[in-house]
N, C-alpha and C. Protein backbone atom coordinates (compact mmCIF):
# COMPACT_ATOMS: atom_id res chain seq x y z
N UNK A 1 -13.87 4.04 -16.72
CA UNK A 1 -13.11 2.95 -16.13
C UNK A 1 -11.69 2.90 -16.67
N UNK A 2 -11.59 3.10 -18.18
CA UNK A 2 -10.13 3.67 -18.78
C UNK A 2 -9.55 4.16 -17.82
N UNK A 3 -9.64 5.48 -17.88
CA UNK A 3 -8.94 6.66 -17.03
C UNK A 3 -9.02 6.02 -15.66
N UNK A 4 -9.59 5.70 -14.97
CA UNK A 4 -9.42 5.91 -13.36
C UNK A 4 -8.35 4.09 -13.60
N UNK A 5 -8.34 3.26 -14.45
CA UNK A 5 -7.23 1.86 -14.30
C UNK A 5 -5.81 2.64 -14.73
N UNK A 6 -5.69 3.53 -15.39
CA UNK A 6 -4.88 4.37 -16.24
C UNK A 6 -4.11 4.89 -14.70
N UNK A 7 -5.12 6.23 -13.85
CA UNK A 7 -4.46 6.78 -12.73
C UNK A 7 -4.24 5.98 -11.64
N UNK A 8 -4.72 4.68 -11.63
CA UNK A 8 -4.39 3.72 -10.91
C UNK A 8 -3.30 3.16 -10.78
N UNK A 9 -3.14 2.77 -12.24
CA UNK A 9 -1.50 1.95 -12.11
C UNK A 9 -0.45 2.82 -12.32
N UNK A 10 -0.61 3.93 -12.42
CA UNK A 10 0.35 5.13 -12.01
C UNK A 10 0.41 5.44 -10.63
N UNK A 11 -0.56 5.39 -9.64
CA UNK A 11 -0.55 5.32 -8.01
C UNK A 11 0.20 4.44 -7.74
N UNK A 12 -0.08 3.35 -8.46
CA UNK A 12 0.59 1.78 -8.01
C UNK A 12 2.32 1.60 -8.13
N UNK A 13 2.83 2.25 -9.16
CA UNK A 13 3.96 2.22 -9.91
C UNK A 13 5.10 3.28 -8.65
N UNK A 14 3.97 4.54 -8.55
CA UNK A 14 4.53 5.33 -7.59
C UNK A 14 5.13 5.01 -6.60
N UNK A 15 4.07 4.30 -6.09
CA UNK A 15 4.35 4.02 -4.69
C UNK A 15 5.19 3.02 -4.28
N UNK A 16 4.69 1.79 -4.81
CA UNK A 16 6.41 0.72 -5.29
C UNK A 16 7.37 1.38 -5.31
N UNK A 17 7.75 2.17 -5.99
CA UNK A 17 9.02 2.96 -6.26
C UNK A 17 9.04 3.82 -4.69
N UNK A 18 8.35 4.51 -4.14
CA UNK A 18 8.71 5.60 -3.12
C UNK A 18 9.02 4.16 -1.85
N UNK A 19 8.40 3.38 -2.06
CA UNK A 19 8.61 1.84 -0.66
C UNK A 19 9.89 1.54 -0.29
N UNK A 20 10.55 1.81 -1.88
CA UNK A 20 11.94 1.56 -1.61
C UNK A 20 12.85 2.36 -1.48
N UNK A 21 12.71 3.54 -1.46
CA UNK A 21 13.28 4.65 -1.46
C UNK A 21 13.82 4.25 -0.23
N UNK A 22 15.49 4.81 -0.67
CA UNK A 22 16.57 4.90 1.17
C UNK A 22 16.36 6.07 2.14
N UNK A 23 15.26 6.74 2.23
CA UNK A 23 14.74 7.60 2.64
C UNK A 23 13.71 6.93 3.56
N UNK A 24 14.06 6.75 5.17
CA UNK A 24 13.20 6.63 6.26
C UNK A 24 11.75 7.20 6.05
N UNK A 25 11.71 8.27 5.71
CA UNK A 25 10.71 9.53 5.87
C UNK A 25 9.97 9.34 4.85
N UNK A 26 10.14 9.05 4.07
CA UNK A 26 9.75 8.83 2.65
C UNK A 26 8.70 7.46 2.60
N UNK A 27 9.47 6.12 3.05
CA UNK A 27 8.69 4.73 3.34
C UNK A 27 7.56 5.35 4.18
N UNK A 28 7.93 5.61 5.35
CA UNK A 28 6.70 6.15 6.32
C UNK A 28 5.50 7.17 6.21
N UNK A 29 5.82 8.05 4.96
CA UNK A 29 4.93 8.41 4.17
C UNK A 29 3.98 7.51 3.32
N UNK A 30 4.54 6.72 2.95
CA UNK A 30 3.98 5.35 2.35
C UNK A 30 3.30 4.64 2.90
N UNK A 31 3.93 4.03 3.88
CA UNK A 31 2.93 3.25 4.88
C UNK A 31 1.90 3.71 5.69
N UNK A 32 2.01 5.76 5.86
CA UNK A 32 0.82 5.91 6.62
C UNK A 32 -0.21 6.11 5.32
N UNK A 33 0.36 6.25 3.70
CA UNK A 33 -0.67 6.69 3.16
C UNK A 33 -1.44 5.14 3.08
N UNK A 34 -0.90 4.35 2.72
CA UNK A 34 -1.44 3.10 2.24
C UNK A 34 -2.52 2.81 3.83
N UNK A 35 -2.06 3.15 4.92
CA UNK A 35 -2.93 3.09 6.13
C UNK A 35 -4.83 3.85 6.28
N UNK A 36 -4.09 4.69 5.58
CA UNK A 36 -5.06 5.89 5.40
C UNK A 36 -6.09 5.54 4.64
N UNK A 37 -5.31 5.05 3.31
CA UNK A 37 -6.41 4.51 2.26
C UNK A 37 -7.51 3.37 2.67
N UNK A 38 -6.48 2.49 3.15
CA UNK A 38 -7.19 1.10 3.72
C UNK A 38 -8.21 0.74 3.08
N UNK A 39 -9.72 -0.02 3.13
CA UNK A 39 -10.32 -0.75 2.38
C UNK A 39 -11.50 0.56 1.69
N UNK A 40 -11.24 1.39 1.86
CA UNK A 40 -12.29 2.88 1.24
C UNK A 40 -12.18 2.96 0.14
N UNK A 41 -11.24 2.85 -0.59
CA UNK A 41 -10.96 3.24 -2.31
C UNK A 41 -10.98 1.94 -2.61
N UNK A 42 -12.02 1.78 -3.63
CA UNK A 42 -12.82 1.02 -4.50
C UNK A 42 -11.26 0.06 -5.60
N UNK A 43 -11.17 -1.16 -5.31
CA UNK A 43 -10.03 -1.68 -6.58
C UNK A 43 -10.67 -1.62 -7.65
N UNK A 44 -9.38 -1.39 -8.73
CA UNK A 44 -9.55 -0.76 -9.73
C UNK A 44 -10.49 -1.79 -10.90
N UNK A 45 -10.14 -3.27 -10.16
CA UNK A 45 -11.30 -4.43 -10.95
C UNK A 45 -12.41 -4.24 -10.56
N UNK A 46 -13.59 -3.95 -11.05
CA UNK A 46 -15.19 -3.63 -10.30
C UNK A 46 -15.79 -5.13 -9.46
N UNK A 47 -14.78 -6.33 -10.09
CA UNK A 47 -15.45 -7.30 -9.80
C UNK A 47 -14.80 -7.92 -7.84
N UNK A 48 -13.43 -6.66 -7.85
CA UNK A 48 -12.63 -6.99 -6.54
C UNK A 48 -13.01 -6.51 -5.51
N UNK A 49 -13.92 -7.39 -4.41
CA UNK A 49 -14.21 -6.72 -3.53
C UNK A 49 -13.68 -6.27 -2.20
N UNK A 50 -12.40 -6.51 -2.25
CA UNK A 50 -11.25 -6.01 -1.65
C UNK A 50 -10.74 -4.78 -1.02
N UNK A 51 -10.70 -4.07 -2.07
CA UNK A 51 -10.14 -2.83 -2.43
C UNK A 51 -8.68 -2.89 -3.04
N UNK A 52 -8.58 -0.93 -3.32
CA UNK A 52 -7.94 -0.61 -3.83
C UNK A 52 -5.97 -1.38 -3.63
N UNK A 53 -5.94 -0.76 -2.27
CA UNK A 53 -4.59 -1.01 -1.35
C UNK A 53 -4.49 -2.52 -1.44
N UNK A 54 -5.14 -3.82 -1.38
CA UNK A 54 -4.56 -5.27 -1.20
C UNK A 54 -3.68 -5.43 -2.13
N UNK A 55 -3.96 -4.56 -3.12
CA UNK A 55 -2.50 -5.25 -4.30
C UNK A 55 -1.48 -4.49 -3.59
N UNK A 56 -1.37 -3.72 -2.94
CA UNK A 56 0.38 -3.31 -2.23
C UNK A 56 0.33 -4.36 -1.37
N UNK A 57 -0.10 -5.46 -0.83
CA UNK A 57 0.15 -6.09 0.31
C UNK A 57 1.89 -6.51 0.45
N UNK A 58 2.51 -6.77 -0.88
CA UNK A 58 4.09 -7.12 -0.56
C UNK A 58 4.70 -6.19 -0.54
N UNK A 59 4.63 -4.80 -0.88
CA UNK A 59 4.88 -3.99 -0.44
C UNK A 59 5.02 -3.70 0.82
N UNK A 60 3.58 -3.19 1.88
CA UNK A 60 3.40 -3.15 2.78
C UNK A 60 4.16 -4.46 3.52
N UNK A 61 4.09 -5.67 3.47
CA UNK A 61 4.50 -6.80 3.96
C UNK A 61 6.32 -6.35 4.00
N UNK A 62 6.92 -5.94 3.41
CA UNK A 62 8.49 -5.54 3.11
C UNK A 62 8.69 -4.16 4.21
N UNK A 63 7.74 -3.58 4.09
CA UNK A 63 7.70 -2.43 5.46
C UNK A 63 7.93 -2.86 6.58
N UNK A 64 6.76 -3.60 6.06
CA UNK A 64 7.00 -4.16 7.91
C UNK A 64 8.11 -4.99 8.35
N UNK A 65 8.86 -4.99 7.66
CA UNK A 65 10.28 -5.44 7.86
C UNK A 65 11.56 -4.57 7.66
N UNK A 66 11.00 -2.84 7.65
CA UNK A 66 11.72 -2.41 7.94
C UNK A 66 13.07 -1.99 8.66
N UNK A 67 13.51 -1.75 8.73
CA UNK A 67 14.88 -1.00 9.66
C UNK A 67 14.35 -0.09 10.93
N UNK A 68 13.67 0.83 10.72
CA UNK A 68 13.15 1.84 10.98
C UNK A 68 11.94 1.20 12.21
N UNK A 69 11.86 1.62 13.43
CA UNK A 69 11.21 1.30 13.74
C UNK A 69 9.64 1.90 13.73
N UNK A 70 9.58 3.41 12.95
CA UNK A 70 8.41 4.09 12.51
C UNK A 70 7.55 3.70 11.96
N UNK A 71 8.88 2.94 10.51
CA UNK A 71 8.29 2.34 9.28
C UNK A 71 7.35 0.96 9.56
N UNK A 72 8.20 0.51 10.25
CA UNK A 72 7.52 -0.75 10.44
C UNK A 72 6.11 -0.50 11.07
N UNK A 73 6.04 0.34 12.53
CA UNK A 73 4.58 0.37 12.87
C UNK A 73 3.70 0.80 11.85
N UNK A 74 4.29 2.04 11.16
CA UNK A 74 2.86 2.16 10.22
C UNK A 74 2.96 1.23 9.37
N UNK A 75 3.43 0.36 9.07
CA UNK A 75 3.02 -0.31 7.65
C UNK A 75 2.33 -1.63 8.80
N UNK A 76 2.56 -1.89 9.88
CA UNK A 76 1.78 -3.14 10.68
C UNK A 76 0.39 -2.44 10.60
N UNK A 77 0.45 -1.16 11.00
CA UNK A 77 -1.08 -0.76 11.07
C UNK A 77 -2.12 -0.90 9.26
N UNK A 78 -0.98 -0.57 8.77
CA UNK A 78 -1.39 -0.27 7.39
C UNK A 78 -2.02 -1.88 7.04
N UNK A 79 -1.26 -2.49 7.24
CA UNK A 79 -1.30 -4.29 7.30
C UNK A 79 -2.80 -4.57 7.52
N UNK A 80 -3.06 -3.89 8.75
CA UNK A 80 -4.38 -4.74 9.76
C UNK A 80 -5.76 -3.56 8.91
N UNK A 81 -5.17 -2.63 7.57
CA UNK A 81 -6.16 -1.81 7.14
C UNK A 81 -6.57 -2.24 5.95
N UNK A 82 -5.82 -2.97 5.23
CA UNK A 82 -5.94 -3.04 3.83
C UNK A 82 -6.68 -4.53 3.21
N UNK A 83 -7.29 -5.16 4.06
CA UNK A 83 -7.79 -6.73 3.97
C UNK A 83 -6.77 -7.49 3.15
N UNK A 84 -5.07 -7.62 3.70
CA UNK A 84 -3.99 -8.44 2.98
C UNK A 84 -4.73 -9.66 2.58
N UNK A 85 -3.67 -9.90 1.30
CA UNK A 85 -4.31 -11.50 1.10
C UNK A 85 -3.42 -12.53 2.45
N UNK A 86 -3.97 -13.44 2.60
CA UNK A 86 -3.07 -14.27 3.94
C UNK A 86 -2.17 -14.81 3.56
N UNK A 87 -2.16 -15.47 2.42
CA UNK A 87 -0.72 -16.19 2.01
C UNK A 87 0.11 -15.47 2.30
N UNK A 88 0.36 -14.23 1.62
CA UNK A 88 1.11 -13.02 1.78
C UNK A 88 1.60 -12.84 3.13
């Protein structure tokens, strides 16, 4: 459980960082991966039955307010994959 919270918040750190990247191509890589992942990969709390991806939800939520009109669809799709929290 070490190791896999360890490669976790290194996924997490990543990807924050690539979201904002001024690189079109780059976000949209992001948003289809975070799409991809959606509720399949287990969060890294055993007790979250969520998944992995809901903690990017402001992330994803900032996509979708992209510039780009690419970015934005995948991160809407990514949106309707990841069980967002609603406040959010």
């Amino acid at each position: 459980l070490e190791m896999r919270q360890k490669v976790g918040d290194r996924l997490i750190a990543s990807i924050r960082t690539a979201a904002k990247s001024s690189d079109a191509n780059t976000r949209l890589s992001i948003a289809n991966l975070i799409a991809e992942m959606g509720p399949t990969i287990p969060a890294l709390d055993p007790l979250d039955r969520f998944g992995f991806t809901r903690v990017l939800t402001p992330e994803v939520a900032a996509l979708g307010k992209d510039s780009d009109l690419g970015v934005r669809q995948e991160a809407l799709r990514a949106l309707g994959n990841i069980n967002p929290d609603p406040q959010i």
